[in-house]
PDB file of N, CA and C in Angstrom:
ATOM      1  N   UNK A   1      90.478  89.582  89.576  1.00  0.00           N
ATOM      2  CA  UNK A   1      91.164  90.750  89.101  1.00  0.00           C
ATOM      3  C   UNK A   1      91.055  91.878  90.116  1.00  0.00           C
ATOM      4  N   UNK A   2      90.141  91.965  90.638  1.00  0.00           N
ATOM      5  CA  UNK A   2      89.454  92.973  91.882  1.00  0.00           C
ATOM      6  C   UNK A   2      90.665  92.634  92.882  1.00  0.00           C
ATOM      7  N   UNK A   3      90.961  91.604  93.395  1.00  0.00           N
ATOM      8  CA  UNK A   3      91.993  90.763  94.271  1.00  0.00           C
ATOM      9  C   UNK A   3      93.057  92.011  93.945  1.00  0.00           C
ATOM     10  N   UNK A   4      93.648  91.432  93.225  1.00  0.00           N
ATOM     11  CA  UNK A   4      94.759  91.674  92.049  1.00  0.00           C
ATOM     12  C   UNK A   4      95.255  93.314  92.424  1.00  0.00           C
ATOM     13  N   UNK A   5      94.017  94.127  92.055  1.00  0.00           N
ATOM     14  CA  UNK A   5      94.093  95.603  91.820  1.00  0.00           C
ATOM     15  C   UNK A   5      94.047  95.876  93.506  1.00  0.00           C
ATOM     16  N   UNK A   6      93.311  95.570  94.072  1.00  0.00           N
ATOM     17  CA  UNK A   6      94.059  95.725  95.955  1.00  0.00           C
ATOM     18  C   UNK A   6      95.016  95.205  96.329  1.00  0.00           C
ATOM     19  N   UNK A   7      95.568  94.475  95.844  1.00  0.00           N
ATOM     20  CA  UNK A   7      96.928  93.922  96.646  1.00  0.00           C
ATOM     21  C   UNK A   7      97.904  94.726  95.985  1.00  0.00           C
ATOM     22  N   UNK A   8      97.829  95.414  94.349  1.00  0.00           N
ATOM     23  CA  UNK A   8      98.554  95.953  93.707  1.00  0.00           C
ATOM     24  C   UNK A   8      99.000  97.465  94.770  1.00  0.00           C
ATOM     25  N   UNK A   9      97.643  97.950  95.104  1.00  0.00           N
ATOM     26  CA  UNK A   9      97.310  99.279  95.660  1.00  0.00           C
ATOM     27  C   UNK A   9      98.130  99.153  97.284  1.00  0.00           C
ATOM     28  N   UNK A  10      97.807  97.589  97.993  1.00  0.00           N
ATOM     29  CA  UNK A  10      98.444  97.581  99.171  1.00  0.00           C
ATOM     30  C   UNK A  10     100.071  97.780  98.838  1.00  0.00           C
ATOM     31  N   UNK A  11     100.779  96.903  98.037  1.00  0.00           N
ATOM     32  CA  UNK A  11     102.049  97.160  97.567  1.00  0.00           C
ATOM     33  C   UNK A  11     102.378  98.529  97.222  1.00  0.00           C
ATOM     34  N   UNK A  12     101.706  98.826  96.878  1.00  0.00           N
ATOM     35  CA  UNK A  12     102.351 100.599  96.451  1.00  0.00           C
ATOM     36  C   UNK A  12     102.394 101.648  97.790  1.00  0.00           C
ATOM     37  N   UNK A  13     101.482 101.289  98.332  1.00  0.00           N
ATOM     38  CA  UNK A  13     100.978 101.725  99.681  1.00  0.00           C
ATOM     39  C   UNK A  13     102.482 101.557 100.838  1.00  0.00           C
ATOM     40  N   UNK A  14     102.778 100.191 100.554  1.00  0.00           N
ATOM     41  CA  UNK A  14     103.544  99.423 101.377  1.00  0.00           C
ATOM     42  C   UNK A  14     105.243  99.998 100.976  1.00  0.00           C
ATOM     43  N   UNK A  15     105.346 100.304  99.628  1.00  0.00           N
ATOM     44  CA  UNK A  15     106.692 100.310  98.806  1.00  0.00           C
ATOM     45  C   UNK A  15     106.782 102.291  98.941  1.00  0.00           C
ATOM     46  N   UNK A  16     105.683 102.688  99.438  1.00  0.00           N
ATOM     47  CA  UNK A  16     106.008 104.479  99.350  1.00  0.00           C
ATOM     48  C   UNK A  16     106.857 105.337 100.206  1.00  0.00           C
ATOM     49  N   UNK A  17     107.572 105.704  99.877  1.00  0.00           N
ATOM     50  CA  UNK A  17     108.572 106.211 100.374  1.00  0.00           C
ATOM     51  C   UNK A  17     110.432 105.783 100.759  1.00  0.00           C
ATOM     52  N   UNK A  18     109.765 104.339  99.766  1.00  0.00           N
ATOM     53  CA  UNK A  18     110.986 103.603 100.115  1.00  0.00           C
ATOM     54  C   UNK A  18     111.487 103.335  98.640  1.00  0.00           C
ATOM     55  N   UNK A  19     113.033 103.263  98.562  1.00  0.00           N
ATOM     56  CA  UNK A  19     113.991 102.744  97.285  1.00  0.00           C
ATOM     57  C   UNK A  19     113.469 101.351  96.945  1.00  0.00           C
ATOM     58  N   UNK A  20     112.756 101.324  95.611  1.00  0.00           N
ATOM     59  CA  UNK A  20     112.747 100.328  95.158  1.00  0.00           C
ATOM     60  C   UNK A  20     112.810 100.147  93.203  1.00  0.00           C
ATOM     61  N   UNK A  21     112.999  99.286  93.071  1.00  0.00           N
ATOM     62  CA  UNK A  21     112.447  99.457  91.591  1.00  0.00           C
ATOM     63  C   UNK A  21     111.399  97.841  91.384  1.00  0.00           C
ATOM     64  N   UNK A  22     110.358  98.303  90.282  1.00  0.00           N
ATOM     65  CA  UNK A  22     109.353  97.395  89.913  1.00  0.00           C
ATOM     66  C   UNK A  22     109.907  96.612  88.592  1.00  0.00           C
ATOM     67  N   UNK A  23     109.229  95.431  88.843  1.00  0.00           N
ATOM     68  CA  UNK A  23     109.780  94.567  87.554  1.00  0.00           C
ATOM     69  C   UNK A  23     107.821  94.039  87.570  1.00  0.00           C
ATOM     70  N   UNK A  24     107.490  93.801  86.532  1.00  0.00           N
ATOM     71  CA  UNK A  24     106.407  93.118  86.035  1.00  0.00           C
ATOM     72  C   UNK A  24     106.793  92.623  84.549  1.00  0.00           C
ATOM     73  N   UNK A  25     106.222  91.178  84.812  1.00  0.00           N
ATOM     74  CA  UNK A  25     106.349  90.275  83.736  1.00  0.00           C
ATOM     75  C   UNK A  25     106.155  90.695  82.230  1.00  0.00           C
ATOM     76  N   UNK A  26     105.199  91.363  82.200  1.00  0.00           N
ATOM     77  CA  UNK A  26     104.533  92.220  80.620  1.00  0.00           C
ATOM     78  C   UNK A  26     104.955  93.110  80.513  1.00  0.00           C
ATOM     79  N   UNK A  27     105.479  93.970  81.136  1.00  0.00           N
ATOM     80  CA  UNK A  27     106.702  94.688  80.632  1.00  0.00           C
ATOM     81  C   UNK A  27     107.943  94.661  80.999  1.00  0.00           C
ATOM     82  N   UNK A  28     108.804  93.246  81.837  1.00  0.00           N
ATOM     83  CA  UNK A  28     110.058  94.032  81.915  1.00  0.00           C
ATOM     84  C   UNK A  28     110.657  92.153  81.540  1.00  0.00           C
ATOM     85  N   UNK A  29     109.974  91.213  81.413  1.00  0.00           N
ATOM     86  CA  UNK A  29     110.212  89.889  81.658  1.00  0.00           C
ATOM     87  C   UNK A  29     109.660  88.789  80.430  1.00  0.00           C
ATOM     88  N   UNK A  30     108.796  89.737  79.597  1.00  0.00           N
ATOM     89  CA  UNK A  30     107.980  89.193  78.260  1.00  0.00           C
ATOM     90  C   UNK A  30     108.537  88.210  76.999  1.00  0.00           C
ATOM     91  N   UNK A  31     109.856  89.141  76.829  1.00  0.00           N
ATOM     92  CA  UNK A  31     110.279  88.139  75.797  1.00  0.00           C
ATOM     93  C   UNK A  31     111.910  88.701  75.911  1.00  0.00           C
ATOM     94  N   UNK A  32     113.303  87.902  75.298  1.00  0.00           N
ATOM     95  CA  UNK A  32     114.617  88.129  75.875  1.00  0.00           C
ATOM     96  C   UNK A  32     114.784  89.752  75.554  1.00  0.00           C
ATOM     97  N   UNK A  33     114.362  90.326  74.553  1.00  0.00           N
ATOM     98  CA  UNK A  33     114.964  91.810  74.719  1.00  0.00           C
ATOM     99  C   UNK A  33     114.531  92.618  75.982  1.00  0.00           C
ATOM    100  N   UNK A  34     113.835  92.422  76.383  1.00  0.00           N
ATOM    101  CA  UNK A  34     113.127  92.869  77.917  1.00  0.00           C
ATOM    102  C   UNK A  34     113.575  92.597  79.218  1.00  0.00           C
ATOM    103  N   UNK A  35     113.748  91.086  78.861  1.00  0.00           N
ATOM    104  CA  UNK A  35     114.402  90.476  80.109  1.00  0.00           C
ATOM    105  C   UNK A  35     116.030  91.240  80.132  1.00  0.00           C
ATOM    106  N   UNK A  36     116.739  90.910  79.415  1.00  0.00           N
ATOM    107  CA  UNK A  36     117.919  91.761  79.176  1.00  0.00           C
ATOM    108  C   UNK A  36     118.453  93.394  79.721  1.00  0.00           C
ATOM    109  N   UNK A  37     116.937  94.064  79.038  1.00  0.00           N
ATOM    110  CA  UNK A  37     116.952  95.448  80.225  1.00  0.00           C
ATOM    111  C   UNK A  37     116.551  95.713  80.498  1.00  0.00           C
ATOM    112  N   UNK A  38     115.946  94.834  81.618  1.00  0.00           N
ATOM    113  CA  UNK A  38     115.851  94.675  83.016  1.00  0.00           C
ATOM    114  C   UNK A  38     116.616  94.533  83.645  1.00  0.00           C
ATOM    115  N   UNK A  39     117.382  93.401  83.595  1.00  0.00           N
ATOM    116  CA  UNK A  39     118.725  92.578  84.005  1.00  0.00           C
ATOM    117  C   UNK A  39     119.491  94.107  83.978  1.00  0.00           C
ATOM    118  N   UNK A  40     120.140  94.749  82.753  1.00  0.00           N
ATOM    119  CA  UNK A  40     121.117  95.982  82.832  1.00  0.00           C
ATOM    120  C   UNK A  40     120.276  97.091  83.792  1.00  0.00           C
ATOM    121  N   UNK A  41     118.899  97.328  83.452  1.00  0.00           N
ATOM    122  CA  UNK A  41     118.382  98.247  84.639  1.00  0.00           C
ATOM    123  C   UNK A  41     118.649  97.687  86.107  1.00  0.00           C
ATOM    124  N   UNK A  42     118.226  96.649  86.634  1.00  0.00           N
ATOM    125  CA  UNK A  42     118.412  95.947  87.814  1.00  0.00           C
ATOM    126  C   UNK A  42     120.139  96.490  87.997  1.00  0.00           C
ATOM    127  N   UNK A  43     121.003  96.163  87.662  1.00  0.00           N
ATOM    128  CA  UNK A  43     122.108  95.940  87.897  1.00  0.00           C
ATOM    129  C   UNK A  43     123.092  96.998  88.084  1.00  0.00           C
ATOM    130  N   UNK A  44     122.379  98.415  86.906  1.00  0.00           N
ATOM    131  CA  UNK A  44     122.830  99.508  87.231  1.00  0.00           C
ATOM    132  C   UNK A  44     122.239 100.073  88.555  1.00  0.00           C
ATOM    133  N   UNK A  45     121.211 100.009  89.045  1.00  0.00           N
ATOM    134  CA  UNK A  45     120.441 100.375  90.310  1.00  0.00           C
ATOM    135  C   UNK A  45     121.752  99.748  91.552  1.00  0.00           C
ATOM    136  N   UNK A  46     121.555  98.481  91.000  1.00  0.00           N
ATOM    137  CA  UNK A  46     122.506  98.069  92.623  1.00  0.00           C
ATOM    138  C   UNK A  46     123.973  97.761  92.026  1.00  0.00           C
ATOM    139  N   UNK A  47     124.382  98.745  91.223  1.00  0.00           N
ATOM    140  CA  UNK A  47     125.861  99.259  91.262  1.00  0.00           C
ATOM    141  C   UNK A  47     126.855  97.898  90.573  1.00  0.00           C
ATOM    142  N   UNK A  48     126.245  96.826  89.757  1.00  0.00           N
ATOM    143  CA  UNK A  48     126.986  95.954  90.001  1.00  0.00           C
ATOM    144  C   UNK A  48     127.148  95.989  88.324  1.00  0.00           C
ATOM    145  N   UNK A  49     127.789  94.917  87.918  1.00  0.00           N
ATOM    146  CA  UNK A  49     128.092  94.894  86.248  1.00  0.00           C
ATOM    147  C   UNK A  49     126.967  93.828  85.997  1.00  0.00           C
ATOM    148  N   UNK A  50     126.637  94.575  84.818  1.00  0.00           N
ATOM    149  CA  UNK A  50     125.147  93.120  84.340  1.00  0.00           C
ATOM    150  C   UNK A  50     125.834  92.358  83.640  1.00  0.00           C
ATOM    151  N   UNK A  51     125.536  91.085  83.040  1.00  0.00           N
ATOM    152  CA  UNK A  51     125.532  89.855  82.552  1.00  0.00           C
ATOM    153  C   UNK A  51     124.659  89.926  81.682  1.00  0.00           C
ATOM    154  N   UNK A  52     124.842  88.654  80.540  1.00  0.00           N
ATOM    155  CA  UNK A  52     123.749  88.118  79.954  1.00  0.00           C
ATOM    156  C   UNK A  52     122.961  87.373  80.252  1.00  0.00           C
ATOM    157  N   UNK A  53     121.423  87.799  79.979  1.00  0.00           N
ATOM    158  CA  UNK A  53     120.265  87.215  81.185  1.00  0.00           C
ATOM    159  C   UNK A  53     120.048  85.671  80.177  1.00  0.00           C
ATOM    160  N   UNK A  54     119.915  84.659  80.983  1.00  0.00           N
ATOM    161  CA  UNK A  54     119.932  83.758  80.746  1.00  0.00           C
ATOM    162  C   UNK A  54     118.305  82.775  81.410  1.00  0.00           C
ATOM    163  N   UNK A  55     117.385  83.513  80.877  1.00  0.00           N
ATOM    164  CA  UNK A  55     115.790  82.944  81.505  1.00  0.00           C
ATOM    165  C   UNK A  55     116.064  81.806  81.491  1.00  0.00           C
ATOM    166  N   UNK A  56     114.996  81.527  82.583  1.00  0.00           N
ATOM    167  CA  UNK A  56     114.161  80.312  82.142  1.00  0.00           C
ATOM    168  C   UNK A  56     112.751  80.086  82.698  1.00  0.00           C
ATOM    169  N   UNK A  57     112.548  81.873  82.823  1.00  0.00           N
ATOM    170  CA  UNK A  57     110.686  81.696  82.136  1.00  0.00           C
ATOM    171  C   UNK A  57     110.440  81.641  81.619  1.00  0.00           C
ATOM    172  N   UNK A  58     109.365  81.113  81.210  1.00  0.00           N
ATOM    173  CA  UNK A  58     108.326  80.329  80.346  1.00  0.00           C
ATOM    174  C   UNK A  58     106.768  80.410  80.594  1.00  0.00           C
ATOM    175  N   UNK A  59     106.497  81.129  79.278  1.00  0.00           N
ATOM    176  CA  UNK A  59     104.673  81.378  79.715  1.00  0.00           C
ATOM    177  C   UNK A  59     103.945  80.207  79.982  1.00  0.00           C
ATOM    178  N   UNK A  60     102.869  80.548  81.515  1.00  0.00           N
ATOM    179  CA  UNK A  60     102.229  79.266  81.747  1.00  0.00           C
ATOM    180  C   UNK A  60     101.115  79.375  80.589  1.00  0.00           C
ATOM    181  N   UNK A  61     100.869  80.134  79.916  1.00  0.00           N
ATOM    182  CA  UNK A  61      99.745  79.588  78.601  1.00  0.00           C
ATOM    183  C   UNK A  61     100.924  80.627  77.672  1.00  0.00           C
ATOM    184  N   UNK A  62     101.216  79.339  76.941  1.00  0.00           N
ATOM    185  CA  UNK A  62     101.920  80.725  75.204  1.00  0.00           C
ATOM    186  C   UNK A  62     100.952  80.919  74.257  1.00  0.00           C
ATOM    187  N   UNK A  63      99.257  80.338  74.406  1.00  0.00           N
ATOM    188  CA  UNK A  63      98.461  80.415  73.639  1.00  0.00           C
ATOM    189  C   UNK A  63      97.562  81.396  73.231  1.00  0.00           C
ATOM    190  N   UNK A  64      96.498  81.373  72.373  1.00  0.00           N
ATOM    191  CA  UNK A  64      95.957  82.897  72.903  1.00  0.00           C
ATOM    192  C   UNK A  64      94.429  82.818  73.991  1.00  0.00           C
ATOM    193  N   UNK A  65      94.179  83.679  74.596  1.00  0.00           N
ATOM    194  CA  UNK A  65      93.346  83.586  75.345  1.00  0.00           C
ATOM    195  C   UNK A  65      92.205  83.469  74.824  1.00  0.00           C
ATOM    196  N   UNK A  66      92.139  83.789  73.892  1.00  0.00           N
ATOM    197  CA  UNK A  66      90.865  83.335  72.785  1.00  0.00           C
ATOM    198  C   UNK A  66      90.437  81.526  72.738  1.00  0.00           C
ATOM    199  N   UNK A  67      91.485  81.296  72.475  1.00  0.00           N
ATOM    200  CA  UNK A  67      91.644  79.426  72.510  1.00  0.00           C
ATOM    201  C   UNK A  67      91.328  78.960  73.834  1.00  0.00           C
ATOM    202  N   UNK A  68      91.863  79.853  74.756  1.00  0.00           N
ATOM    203  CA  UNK A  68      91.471  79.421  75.846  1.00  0.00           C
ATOM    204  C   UNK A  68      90.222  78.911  76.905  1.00  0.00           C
ATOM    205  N   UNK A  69      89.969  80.656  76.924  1.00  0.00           N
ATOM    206  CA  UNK A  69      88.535  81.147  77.389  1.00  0.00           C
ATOM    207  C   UNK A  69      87.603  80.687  76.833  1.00  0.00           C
ATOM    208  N   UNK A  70      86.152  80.031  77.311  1.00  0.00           N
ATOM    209  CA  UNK A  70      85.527  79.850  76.764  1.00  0.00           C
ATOM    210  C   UNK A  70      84.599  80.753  76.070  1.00  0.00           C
ATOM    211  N   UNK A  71      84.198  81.807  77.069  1.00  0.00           N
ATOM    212  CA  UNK A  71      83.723  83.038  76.694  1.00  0.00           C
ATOM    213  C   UNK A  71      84.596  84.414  76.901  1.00  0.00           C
ATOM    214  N   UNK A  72      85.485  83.977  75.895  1.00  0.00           N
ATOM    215  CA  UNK A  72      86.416  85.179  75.222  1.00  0.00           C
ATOM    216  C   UNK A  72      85.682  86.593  75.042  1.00  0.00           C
ATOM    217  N   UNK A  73      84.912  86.388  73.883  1.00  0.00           N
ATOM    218  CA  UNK A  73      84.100  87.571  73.817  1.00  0.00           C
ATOM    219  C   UNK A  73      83.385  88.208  74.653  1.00  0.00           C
ATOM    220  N   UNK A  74      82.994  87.690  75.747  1.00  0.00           N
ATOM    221  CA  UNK A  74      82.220  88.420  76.884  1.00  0.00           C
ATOM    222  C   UNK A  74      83.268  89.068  77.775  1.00  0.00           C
ATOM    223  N   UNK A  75      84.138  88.558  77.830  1.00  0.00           N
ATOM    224  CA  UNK A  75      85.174  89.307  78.714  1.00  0.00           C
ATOM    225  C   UNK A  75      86.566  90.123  78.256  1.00  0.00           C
ATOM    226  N   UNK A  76      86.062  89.984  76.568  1.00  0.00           N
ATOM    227  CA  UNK A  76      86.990  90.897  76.043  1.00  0.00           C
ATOM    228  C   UNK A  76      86.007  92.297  76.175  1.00  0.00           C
ATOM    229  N   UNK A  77      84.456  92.095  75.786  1.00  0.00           N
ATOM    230  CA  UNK A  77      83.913  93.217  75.947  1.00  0.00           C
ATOM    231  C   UNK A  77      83.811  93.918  77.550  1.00  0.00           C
ATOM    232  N   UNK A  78      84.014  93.330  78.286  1.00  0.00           N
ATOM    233  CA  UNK A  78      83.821  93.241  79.805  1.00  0.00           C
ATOM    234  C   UNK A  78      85.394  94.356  79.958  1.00  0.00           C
ATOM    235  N   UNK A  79      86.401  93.930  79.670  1.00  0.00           N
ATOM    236  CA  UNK A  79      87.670  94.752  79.705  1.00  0.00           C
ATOM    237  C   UNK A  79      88.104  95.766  78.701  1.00  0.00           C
ATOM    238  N   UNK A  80      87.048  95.549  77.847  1.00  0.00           N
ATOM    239  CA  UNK A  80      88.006  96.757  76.874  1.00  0.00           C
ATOM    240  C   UNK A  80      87.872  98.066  77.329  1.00  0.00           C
ATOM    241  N   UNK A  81      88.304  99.156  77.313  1.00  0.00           N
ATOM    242  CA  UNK A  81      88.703 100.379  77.669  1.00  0.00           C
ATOM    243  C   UNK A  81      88.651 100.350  79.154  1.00  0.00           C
ATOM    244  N   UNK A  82      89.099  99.400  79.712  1.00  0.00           N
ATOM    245  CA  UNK A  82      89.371  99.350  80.838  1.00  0.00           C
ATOM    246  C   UNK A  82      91.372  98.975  81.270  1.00  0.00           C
ATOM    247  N   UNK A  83      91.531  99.376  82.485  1.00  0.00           N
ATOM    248  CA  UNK A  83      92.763  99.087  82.764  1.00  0.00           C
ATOM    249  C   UNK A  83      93.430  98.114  82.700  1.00  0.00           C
ATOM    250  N   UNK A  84      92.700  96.261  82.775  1.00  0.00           N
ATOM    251  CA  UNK A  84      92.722  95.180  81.945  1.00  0.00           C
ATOM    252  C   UNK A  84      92.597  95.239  80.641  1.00  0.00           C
ATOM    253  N   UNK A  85      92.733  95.934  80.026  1.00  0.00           N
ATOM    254  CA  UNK A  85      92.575  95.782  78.872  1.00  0.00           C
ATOM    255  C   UNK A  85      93.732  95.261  77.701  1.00  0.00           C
ATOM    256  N   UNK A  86      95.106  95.912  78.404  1.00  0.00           N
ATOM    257  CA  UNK A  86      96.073  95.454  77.703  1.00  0.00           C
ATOM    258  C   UNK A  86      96.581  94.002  77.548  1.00  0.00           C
ATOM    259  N   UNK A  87      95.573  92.828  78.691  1.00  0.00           N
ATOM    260  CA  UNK A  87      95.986  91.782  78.789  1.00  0.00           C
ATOM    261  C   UNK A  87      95.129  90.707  78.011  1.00  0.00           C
ATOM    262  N   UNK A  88      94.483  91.343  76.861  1.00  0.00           N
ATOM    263  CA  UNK A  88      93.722  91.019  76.142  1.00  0.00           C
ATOM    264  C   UNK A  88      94.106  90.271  74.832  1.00  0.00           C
ATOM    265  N   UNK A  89      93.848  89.418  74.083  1.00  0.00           N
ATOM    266  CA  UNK A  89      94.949  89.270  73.064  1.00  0.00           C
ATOM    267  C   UNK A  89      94.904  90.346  71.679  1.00  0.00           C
ATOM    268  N   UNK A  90      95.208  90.942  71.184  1.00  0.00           N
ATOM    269  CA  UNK A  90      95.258  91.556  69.736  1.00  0.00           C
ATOM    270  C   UNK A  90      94.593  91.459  69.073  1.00  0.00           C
ATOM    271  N   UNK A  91      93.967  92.623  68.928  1.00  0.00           N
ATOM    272  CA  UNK A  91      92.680  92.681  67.414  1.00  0.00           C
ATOM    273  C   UNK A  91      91.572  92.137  68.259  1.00  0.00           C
TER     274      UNK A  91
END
């Protein structure tokens, strides 16, 4: 995650001062109402007429991370009120 949050910081670093727009999966790619406007945001940016977005992503786990992780609880307490935190599952 440490990785993650420097390469995030190099990209921003890298993207400053220049025209761009950001897309991230958890918020712009999550589920079809999202993907959709994105697709119309994307499209108004580069001037063109949007379409209907037609995915075909697919979460590599649709499960919950609870099921997953073995020690869920240690690393839910490990992230909570932290900036990871939103990638946590619910409740």
């Amino acid at each position: 995650m440490g990785v993650r949050a420097r390469s995030r910081e190099q990209e921003h670093a890298a993207l400053a001062g220049l025209p761009h727009e950001t897309v991230c999966y958890e918020d712009d790619l999550d589920d079809p109402v999202s993907q959709q406007a994105t697709l119309d945001r994307l499209a108004a940016v580069l001037g063109v007429e949007s379409a209907a977005a037609a995915p075909t992503l697919r979460p590599a786990n649709p499960g919950r991370l609870a099921d997953t992780v073995a020690n869920y609880a240690e690393v839910r307490r490990a992230l909570e009120g932290g900036s990871w935190e939103r990638y946590l599952d619910p409740g």
